[in-house]
N, C-alpha and C. Protein backbone atom coordinates (compact mmCIF):
# COMPACT_ATOMS: atom_id res chain seq x y z
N UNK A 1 -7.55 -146.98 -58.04
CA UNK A 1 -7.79 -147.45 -59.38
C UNK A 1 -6.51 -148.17 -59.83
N UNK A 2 -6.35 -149.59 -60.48
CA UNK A 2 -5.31 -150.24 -61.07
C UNK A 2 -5.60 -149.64 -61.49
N UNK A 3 -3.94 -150.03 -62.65
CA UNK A 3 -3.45 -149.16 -63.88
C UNK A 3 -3.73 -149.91 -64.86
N UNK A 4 -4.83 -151.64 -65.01
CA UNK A 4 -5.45 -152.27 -65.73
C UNK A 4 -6.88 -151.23 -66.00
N UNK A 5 -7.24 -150.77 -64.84
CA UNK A 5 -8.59 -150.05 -64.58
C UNK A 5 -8.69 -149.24 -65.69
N UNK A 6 -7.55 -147.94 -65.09
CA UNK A 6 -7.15 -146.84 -65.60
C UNK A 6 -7.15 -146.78 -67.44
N UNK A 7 -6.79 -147.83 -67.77
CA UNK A 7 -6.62 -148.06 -69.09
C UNK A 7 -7.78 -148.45 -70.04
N UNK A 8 -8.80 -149.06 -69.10
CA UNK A 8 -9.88 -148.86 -69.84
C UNK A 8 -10.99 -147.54 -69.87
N UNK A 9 -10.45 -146.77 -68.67
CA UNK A 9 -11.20 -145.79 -68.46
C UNK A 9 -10.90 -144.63 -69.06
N UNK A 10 -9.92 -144.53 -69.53
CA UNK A 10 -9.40 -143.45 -70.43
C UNK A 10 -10.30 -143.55 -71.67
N UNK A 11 -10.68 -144.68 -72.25
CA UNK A 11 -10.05 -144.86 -73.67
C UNK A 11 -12.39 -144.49 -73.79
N UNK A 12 -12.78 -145.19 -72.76
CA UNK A 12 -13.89 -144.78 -72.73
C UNK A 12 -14.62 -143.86 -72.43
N UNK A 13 -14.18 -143.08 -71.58
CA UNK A 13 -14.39 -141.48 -71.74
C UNK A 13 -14.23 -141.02 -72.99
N UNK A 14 -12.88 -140.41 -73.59
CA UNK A 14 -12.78 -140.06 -74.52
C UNK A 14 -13.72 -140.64 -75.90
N UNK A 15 -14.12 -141.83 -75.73
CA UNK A 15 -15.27 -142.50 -76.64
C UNK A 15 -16.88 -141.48 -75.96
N UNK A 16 -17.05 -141.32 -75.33
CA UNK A 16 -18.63 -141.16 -74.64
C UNK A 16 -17.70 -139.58 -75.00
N UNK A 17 -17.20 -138.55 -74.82
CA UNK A 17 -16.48 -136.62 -75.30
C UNK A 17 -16.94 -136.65 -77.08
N UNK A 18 -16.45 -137.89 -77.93
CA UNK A 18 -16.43 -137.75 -78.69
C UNK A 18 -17.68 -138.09 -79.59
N UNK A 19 -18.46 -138.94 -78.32
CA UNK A 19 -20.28 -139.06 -78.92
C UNK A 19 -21.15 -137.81 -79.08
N UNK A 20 -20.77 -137.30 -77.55
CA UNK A 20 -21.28 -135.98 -77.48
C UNK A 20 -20.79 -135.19 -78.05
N UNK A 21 -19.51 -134.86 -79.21
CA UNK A 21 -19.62 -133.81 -79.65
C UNK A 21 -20.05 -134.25 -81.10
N UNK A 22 -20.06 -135.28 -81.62
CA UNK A 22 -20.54 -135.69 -82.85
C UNK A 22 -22.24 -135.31 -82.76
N UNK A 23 -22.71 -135.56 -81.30
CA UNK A 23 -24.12 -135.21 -80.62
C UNK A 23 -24.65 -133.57 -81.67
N UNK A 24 -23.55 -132.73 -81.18
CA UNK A 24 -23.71 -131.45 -80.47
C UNK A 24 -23.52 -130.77 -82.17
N UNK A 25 -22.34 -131.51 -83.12
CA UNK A 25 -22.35 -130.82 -83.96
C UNK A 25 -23.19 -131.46 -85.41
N UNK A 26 -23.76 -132.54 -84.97
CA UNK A 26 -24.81 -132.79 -85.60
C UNK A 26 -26.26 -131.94 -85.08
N UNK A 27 -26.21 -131.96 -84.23
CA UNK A 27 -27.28 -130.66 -83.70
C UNK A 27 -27.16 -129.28 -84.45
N UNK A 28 -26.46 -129.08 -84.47
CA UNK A 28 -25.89 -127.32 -85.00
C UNK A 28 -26.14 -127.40 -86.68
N UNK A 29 -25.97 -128.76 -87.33
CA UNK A 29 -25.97 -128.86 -88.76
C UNK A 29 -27.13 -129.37 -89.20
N UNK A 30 -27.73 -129.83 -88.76
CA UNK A 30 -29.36 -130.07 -88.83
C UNK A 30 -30.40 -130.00 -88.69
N UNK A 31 -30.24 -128.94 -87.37
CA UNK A 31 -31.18 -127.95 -86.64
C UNK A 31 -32.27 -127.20 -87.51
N UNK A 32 -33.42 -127.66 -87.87
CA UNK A 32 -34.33 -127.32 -88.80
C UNK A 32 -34.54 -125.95 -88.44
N UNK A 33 -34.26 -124.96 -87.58
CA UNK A 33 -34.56 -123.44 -87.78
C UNK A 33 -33.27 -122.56 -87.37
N UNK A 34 -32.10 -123.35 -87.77
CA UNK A 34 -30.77 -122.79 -87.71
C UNK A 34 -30.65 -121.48 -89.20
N UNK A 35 -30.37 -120.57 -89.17
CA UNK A 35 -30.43 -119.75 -90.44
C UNK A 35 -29.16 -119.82 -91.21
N UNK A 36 -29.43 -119.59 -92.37
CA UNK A 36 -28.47 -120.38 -93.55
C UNK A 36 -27.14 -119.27 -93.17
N UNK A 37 -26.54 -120.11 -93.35
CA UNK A 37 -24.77 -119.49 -93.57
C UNK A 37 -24.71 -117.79 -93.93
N UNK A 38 -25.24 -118.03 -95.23
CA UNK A 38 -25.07 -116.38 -96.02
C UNK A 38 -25.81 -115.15 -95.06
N UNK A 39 -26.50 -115.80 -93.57
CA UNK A 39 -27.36 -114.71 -93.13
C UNK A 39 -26.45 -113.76 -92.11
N UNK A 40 -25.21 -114.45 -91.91
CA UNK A 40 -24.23 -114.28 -91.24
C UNK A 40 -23.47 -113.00 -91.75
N UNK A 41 -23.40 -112.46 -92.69
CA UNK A 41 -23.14 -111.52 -93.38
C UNK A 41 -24.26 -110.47 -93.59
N UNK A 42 -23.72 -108.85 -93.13
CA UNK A 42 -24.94 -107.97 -93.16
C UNK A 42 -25.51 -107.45 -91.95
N UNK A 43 -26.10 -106.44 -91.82
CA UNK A 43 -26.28 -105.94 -91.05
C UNK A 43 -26.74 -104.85 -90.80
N UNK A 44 -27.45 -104.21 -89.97
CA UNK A 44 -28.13 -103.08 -89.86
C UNK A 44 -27.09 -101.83 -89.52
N UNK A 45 -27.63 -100.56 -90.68
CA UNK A 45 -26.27 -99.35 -90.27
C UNK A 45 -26.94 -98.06 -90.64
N UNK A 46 -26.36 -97.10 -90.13
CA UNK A 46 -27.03 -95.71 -90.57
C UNK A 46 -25.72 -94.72 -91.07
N UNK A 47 -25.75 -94.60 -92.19
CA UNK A 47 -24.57 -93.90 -93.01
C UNK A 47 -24.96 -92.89 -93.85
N UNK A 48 -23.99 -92.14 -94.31
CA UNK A 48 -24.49 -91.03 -95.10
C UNK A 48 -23.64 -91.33 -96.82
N UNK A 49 -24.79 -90.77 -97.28
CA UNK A 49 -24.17 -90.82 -98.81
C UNK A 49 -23.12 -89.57 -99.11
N UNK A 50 -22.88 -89.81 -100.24
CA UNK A 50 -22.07 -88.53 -101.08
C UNK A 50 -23.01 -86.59 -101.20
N UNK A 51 -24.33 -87.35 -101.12
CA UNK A 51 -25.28 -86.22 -101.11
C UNK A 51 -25.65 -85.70 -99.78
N UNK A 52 -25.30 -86.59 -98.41
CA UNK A 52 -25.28 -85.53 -97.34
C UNK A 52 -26.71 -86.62 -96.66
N UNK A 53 -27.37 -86.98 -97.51
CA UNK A 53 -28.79 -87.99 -97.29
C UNK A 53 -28.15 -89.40 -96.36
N UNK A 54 -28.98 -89.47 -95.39
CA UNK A 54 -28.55 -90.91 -94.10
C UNK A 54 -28.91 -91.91 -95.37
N UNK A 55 -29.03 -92.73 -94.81
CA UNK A 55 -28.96 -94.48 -95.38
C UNK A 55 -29.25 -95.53 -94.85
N UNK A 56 -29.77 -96.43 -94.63
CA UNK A 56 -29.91 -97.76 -93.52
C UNK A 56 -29.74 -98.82 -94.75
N UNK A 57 -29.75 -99.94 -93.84
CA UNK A 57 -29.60 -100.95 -94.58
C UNK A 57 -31.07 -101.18 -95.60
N UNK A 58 -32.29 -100.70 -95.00
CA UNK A 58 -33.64 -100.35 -96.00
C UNK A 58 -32.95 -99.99 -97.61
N UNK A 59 -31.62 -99.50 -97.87
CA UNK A 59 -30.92 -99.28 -99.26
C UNK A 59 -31.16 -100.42 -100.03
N UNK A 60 -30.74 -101.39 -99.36
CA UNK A 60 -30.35 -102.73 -99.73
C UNK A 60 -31.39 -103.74 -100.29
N UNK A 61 -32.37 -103.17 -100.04
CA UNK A 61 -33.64 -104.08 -100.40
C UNK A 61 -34.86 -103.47 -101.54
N UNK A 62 -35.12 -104.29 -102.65
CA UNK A 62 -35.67 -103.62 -103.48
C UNK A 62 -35.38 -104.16 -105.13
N UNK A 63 -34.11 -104.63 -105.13
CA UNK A 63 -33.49 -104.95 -106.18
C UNK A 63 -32.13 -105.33 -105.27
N UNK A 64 -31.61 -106.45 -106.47
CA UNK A 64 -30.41 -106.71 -106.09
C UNK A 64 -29.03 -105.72 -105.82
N UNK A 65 -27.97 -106.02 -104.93
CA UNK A 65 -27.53 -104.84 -104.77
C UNK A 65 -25.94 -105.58 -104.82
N UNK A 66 -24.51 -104.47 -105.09
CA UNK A 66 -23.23 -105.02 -105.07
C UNK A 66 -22.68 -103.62 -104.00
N UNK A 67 -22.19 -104.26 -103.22
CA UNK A 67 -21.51 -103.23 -102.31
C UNK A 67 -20.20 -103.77 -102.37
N UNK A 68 -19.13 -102.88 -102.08
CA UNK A 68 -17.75 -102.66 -102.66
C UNK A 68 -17.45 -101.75 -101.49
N UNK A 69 -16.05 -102.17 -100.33
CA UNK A 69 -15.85 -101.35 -99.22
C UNK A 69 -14.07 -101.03 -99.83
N UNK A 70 -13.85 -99.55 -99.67
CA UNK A 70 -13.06 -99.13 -100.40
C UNK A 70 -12.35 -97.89 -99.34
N UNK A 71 -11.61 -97.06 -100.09
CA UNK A 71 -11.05 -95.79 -99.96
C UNK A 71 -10.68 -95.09 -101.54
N UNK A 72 -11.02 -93.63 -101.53
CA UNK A 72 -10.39 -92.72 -102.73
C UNK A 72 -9.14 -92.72 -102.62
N UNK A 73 -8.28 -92.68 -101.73
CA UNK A 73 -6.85 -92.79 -101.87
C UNK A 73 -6.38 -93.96 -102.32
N UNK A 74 -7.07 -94.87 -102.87
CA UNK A 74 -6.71 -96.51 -103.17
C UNK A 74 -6.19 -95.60 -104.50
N UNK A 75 -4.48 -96.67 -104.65
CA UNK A 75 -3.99 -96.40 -105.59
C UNK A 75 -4.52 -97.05 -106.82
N UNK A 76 -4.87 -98.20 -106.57
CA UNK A 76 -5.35 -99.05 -107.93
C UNK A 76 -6.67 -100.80 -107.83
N UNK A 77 -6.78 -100.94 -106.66
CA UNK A 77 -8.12 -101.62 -106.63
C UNK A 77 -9.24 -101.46 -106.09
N UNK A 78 -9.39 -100.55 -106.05
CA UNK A 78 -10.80 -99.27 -105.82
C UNK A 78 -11.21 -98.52 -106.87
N UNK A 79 -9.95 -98.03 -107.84
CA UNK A 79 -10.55 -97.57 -109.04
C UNK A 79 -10.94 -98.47 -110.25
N UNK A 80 -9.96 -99.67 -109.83
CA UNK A 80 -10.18 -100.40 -111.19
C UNK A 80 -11.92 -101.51 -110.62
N UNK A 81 -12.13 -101.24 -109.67
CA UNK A 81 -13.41 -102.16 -109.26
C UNK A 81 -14.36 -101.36 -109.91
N UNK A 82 -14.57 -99.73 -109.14
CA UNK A 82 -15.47 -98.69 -109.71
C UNK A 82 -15.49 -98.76 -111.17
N UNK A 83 -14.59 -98.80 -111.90
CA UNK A 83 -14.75 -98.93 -113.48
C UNK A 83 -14.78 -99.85 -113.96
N UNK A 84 -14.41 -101.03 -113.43
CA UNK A 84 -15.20 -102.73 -114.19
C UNK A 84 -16.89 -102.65 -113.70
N UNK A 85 -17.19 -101.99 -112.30
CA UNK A 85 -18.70 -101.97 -112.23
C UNK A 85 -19.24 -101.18 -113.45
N UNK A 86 -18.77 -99.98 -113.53
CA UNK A 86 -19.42 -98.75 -114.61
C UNK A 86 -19.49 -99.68 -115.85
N UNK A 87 -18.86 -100.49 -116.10
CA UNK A 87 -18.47 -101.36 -117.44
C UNK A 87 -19.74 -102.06 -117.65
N UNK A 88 -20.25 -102.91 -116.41
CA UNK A 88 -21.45 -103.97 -115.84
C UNK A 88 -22.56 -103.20 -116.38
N UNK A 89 -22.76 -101.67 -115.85
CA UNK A 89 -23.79 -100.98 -115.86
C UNK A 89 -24.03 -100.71 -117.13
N UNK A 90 -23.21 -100.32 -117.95
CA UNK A 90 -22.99 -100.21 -119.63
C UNK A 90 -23.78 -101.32 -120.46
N UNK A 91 -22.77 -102.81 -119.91
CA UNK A 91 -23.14 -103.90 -120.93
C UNK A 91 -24.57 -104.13 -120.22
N UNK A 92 -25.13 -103.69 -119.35
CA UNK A 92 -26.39 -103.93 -118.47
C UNK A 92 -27.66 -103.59 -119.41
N UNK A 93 -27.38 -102.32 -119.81
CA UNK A 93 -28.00 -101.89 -120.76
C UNK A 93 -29.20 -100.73 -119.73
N UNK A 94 -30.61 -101.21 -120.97
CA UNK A 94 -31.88 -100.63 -120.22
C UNK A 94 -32.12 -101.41 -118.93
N UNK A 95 -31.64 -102.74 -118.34
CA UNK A 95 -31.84 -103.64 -117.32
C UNK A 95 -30.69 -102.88 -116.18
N UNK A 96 -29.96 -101.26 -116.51
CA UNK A 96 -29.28 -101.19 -115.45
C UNK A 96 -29.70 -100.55 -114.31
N UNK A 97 -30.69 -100.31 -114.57
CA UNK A 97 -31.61 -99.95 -113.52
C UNK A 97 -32.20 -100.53 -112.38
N UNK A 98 -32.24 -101.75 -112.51
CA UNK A 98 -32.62 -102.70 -112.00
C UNK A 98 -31.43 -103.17 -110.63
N UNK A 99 -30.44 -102.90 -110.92
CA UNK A 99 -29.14 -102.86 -109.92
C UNK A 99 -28.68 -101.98 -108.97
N UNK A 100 -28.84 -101.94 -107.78
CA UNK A 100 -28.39 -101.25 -106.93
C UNK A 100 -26.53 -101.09 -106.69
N UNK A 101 -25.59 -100.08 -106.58
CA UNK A 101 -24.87 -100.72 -106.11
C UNK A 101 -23.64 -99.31 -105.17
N UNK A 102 -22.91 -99.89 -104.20
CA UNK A 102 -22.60 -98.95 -103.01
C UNK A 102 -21.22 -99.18 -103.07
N UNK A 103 -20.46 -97.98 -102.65
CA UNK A 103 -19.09 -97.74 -102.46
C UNK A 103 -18.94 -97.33 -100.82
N UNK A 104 -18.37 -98.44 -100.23
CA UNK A 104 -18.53 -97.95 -98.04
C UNK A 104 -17.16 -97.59 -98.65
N UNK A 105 -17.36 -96.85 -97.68
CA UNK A 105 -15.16 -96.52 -97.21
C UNK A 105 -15.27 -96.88 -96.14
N UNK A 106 -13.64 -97.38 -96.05
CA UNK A 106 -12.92 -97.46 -94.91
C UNK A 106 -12.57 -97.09 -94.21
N UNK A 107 -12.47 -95.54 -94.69
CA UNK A 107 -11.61 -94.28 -94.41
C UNK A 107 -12.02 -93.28 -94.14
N UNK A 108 -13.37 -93.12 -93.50
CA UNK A 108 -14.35 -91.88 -92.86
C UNK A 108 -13.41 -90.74 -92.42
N UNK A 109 -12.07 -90.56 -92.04
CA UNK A 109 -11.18 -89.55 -91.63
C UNK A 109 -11.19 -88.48 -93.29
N UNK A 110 -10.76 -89.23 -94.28
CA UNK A 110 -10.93 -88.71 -95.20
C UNK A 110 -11.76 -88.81 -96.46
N UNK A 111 -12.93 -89.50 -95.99
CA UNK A 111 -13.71 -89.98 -97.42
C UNK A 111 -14.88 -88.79 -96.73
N UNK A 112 -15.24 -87.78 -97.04
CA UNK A 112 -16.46 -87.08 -96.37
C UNK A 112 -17.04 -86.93 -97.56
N UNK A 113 -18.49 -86.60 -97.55
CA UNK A 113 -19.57 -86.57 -98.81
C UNK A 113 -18.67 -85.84 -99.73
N UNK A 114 -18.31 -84.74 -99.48
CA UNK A 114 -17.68 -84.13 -100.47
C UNK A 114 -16.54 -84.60 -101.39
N UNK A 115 -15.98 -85.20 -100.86
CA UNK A 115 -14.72 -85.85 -101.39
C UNK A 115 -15.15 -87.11 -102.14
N UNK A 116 -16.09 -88.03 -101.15
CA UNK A 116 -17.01 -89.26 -102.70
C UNK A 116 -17.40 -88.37 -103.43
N UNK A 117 -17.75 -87.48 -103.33
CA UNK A 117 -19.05 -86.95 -104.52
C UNK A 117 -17.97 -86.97 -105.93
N UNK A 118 -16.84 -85.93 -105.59
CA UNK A 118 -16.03 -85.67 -106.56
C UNK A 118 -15.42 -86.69 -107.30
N UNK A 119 -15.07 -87.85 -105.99
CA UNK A 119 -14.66 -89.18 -106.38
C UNK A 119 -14.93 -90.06 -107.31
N UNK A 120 -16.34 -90.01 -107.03
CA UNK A 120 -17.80 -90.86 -107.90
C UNK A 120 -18.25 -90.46 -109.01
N UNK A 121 -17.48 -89.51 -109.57
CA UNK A 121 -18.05 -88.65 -110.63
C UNK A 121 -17.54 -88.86 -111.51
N UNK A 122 -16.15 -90.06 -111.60
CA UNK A 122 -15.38 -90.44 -112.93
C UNK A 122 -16.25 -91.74 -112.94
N UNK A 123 -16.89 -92.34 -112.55
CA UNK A 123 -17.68 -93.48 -112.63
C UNK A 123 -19.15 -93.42 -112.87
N UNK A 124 -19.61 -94.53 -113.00
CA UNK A 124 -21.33 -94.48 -113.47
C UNK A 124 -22.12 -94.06 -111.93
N UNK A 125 -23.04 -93.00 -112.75
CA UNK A 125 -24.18 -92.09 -111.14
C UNK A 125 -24.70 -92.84 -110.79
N UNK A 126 -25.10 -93.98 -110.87
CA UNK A 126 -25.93 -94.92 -110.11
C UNK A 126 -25.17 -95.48 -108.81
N UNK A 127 -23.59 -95.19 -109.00
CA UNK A 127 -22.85 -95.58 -107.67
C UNK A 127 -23.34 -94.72 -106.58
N UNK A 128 -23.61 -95.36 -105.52
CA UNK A 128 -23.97 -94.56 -104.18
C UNK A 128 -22.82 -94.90 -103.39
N UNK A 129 -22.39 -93.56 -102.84
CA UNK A 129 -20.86 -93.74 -101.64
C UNK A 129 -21.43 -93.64 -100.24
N UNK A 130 -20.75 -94.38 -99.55
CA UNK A 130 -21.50 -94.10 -97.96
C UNK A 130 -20.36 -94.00 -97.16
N UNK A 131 -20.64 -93.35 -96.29
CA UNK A 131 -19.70 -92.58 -94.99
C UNK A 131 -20.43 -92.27 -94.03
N UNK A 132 -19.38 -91.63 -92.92
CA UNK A 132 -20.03 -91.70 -91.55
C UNK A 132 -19.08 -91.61 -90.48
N UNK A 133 -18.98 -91.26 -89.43
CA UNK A 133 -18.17 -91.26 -88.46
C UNK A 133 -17.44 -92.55 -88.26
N UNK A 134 -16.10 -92.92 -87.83
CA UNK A 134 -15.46 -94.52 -87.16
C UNK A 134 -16.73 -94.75 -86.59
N UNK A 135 -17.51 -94.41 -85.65
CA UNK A 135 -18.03 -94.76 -84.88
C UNK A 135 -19.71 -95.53 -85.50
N UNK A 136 -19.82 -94.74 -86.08
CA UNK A 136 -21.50 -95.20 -87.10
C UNK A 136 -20.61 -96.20 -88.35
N UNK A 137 -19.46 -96.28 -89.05
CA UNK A 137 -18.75 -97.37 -89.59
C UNK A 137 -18.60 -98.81 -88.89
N UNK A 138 -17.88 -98.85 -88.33
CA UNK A 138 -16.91 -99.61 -87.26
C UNK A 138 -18.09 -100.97 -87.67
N UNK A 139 -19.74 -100.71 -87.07
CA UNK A 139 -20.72 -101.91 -86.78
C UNK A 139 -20.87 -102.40 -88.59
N UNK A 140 -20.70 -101.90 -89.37
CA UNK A 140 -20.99 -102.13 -90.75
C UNK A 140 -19.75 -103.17 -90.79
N UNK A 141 -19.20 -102.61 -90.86
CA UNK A 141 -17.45 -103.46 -91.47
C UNK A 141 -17.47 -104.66 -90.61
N UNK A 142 -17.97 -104.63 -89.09
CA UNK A 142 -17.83 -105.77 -88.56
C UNK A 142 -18.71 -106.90 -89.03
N UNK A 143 -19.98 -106.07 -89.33
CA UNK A 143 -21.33 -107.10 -89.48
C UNK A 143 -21.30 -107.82 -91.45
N UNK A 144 -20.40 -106.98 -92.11
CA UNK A 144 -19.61 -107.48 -93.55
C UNK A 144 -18.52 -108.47 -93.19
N UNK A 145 -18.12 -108.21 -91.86
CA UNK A 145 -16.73 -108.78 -92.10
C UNK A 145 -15.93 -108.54 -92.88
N UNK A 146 -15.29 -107.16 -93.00
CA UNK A 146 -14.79 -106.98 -93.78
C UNK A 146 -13.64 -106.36 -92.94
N UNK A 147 -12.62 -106.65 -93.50
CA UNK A 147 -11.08 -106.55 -92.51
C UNK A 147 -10.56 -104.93 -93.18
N UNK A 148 -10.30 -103.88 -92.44
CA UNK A 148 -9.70 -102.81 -92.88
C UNK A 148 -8.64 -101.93 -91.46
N UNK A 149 -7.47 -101.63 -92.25
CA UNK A 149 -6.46 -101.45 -91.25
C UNK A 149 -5.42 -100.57 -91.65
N UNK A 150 -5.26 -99.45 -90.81
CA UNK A 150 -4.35 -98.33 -91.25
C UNK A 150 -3.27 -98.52 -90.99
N UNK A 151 -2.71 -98.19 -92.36
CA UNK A 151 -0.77 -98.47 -92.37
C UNK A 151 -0.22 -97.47 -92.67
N UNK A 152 0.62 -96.88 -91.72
CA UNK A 152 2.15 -95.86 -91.70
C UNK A 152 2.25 -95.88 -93.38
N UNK A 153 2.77 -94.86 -93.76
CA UNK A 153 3.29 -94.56 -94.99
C UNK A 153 4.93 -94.00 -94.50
N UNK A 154 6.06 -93.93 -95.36
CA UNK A 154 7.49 -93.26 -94.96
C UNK A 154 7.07 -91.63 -94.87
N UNK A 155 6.23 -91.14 -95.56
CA UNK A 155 5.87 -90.05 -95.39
C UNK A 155 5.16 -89.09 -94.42
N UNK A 156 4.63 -90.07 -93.39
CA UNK A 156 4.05 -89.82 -92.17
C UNK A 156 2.64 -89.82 -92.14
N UNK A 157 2.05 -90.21 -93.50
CA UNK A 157 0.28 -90.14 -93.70
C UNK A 157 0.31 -92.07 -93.39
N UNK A 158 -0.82 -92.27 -94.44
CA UNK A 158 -0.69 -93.34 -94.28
C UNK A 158 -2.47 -94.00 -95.45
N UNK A 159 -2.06 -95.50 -95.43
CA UNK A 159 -3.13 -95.63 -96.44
C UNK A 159 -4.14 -96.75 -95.62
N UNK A 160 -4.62 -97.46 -96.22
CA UNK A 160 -5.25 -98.98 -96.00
C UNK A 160 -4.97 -100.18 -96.95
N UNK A 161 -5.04 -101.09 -95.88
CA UNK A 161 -4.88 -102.26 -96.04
C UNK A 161 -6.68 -102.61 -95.92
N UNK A 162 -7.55 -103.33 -97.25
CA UNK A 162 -8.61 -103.90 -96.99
C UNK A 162 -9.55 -104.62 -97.74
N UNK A 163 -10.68 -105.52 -96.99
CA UNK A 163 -10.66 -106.44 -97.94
C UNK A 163 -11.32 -105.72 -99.47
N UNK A 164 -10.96 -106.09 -100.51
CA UNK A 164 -11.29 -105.95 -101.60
C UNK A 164 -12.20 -107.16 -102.73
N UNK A 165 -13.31 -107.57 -101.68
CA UNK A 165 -14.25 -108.55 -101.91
C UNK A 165 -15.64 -107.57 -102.60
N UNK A 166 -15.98 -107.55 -103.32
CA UNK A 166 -17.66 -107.11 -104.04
C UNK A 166 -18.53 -108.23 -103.71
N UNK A 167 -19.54 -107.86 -102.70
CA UNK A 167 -20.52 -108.45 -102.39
C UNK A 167 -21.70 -108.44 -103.03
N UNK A 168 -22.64 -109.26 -102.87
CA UNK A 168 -23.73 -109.12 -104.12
C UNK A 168 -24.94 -109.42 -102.92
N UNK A 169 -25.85 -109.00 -102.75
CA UNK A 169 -26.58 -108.92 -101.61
C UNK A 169 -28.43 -109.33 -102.82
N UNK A 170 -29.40 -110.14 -102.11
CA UNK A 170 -30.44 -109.83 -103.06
C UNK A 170 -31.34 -109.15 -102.84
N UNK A 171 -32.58 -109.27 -103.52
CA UNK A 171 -33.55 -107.80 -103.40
C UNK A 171 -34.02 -107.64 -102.01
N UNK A 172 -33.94 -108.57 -101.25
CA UNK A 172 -34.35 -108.32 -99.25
C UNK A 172 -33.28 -108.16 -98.55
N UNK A 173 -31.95 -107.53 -99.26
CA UNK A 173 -30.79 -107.28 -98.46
C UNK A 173 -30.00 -108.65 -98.14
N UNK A 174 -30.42 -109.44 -98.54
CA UNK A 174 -29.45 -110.65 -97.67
C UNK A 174 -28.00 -111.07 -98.40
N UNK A 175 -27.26 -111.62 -98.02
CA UNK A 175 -25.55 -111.55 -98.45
C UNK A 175 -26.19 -113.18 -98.97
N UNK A 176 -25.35 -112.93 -100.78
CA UNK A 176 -25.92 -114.02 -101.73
C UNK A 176 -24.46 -114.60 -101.70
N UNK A 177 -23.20 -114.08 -101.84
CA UNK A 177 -21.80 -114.22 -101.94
C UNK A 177 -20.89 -113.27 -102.78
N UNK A 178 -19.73 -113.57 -102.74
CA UNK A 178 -19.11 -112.88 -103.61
C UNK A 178 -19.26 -112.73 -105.24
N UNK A 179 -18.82 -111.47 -105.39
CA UNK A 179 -19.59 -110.78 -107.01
C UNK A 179 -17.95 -110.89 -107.89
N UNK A 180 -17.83 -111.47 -108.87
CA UNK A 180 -16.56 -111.54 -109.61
C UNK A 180 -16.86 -110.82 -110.53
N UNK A 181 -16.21 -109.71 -110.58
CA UNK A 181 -16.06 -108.84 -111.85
C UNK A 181 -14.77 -108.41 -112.83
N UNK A 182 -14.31 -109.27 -112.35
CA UNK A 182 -12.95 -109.48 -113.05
C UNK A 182 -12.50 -110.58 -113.80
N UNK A 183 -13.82 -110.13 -115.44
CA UNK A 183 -14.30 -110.71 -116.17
C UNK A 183 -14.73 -109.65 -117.21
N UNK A 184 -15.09 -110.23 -118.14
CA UNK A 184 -15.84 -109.44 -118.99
C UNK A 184 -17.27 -108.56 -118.44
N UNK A 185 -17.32 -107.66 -119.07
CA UNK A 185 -18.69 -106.83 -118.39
C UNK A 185 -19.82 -107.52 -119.19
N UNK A 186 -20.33 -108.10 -120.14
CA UNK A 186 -21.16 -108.76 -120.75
C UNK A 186 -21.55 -109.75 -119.83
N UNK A 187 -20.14 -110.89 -119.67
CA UNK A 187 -20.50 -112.03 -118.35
C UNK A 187 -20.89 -111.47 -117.32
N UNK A 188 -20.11 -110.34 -116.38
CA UNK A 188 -21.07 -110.35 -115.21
C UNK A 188 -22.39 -109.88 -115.63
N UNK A 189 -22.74 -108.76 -116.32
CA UNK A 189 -24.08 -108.41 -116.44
C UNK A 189 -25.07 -109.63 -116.90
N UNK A 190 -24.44 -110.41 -117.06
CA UNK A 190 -25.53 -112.00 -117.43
C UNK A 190 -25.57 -112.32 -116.01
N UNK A 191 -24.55 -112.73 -115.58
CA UNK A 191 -24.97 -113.24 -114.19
C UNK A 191 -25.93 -112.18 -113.57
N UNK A 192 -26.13 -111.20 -113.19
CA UNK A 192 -26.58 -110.37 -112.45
C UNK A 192 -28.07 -110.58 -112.73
């Protein structure tokens, strides 16, 4: 091959790589039975509440729902979420019924029914806590995407690092997006 050759052959390959991937990702974005973005979030799980009662994702469907993945040892954005929700449920009124909404932990080592129960009890009863072994967790948090990670304390325990996103899921379980409640409780309960 000249190096006259060579020079056109480069430049046209890389033209015919870059058809096909304009090909490939126009395929992927227009694909009439590709499922929408938000379906990507969610997932099937079997957990236990604060009352000792399993759970599946069947929770989730029925009415709209806000799930909130947490720990009781959270020094301060776990409690202040639980009590801007209780706030929601308040300005909600007689329509608070109509709202589903869930506290996962992160922290199945130390979040056991007993310990939500007590937990959940400075907040509004309509909160449902769910727990479960690492092992019956682990597929939830992955299928949320939700990032959670144990950090050393100087004291030799230790806490979490995690995401602190409120999801808003609708009445067939499906992930609608993130729930902002760090706002007035009047506004979110309008949105809702």
């Amino acid at each position: 091959m000249t190096p006259s050759t060579s020079r056109l052959v480069l430049p046209l390959v890389s033209f015919l790589f870059g058809v096909i991937g304009l090909g490939l990702a126009a395929y992927f974005v227009f694909a009439p039975d590709r499922p929408a973005a938000t379906s990507a979030v969610g997932g099937p799980f079997r957990l236990i509440d604060q009352n000792g009662a399993v759970l599946t994702e069947k929770a989730l469907t029925g009415k709209p729902s806000l799930a909130f993945f947490g720990l009781t040892n959270c020094p301060d954005v776990c409690p202040t979420t639980l009590y801007e929700l209780t706030q929601v449920y308040t300005a909600l009124g007689p329509k608070a019924d109509q709202l589903k909404s869930f506290f996962v932990t992160v922290d199945p080592e130390r979040d056991t029914p007993e310990q939500l129960k007590t937990y959940l009890s400075s907040f509004d009863p309509r909160i449902v806590a769910l727990t479960g072994d690492r092992a019956a967790l682990e597929p939830m948090l992955k299928s949320y995407r939700v990032y959670a990670k144990k950090v050393p304390t100087a004291d030799g325990g230790y806490t979490m690092d995690h995401t602190a996103l409120v999801y808003l899921m609708d009445k067939s379980g499906r992930f609608v997006g993130a729930f902002n409640l760090q706002r007035p409780p009047a506004e979110s309960a309008k949105d809702l």
